[in-house]
Protein backbone atom coordinates (compact mmCIF):
# COMPACT_ATOMS: atom_id res chain seq x y z
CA UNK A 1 83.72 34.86 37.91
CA UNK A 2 85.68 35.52 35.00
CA UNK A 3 85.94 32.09 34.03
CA UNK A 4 81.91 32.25 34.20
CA UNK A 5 82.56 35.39 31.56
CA UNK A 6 85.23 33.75 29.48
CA UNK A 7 82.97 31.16 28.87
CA UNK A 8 79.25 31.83 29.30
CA UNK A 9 79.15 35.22 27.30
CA UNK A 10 80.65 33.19 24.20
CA UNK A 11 78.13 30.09 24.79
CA UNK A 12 75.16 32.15 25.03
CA UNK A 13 75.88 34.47 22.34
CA UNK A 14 76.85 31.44 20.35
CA UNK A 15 73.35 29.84 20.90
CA UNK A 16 71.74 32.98 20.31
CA UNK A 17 72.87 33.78 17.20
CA UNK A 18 72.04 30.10 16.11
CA UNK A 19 68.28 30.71 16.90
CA UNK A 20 68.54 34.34 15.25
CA UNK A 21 69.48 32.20 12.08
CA UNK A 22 66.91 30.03 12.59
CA UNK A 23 64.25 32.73 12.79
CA UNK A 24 65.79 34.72 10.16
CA UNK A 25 65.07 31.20 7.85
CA UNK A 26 61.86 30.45 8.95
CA UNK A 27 60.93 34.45 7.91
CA UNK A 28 62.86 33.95 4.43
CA UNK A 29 60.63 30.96 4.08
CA UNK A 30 57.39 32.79 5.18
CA UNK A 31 57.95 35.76 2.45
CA UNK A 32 58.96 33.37 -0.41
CA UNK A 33 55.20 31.56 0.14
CA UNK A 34 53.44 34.70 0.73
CA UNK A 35 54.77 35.81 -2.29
CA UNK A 36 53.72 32.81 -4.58
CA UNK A 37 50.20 33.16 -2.79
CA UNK A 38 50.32 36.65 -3.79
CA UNK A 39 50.93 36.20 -7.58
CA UNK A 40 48.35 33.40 -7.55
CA UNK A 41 45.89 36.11 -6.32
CA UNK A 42 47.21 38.68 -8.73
CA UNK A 43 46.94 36.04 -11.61
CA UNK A 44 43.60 35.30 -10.82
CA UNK A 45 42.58 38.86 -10.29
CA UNK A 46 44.10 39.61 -14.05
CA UNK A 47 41.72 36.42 -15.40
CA UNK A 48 38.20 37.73 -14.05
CA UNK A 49 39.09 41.07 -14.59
CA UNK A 50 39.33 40.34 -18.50
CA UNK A 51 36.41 38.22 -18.29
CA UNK A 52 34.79 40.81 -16.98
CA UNK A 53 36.11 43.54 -19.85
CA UNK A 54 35.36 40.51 -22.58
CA UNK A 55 31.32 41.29 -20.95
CA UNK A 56 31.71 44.61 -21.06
CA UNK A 57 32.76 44.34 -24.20
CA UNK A 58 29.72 42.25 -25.83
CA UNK A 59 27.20 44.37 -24.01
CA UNK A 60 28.75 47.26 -26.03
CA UNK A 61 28.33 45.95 -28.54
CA UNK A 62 24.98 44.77 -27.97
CA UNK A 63 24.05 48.32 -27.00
CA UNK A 64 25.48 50.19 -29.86
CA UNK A 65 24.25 47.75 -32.88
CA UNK A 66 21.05 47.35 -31.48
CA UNK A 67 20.49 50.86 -29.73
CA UNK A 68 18.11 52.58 -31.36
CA UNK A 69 15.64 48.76 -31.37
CA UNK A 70 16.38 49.02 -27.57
CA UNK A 71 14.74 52.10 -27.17
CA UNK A 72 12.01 51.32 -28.84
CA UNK A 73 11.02 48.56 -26.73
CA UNK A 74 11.75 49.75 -23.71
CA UNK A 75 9.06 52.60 -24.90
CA UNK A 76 6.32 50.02 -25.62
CA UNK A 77 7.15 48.17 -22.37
CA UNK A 78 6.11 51.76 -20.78
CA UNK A 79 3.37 52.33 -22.91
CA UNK A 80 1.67 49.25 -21.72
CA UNK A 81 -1.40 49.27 -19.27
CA UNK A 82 -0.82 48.56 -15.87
CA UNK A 83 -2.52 45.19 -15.24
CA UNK A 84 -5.90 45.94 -12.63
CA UNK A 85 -5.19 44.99 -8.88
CA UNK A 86 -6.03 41.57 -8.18
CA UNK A 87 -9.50 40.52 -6.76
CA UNK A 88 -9.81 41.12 -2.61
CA UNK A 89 -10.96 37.74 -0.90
CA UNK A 90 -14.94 37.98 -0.08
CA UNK A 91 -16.25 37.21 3.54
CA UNK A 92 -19.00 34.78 3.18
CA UNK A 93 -21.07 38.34 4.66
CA UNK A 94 -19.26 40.22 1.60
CA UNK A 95 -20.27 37.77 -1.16
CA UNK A 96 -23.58 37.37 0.27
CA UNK A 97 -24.07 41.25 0.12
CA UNK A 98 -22.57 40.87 -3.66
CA UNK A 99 -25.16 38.39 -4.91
CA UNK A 100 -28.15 40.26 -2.97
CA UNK A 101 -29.09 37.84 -0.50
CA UNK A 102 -28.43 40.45 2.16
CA UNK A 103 -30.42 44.37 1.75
């Protein structure tokens, strides 16, 4: 039995810590290409979120130089008439009635 101890303890704990290297590897490897995934994310985040200021930007711009002409045609666009509703489809009684065929 203690021959089984001498040796066995020293085997498995030899084989174990092998595998707890392995693992420990395969986890350094894991974090090292989450973390270029990461700041490929980040750098594309950073590029449409200035693209997105650079808009902001020109419709500021926009806005501001042309303000006051912006107002004023968003008034005549609500001073216009309301176009009349569209013509309802006739029955062949309806258009009958309409033209005086039927009293």
């Amino acid at each position: 039995m203690l021959a089984i101890v001498c040796v066995g303890v020293p085997v498995t704990l030899g084989i174990g810590s092998e595998m707890f290297k392995g693992w420990l590897r395969h986890k350094e490897t894991m974090a090292t290409a989450l973390n270029a995934q990461t700041a490929e994310k980040a750098a594309q985040y950073a590029a449409h979120t200035e693209r997105l200021e650079q808009r902001v930007r020109v419709l500021e711009r926009i806005a501001t130089d042309r303000g006051i002409g912006i107002a004023d045609q968003i008034e005549q666009l609500r001073a216009e008439p309301t176009l009349p509703p569209p013509p309802v489809a006739l029955t062949a009684q309806t258009a009958r009635l309409a033209e005086g065929e039927i009293r």
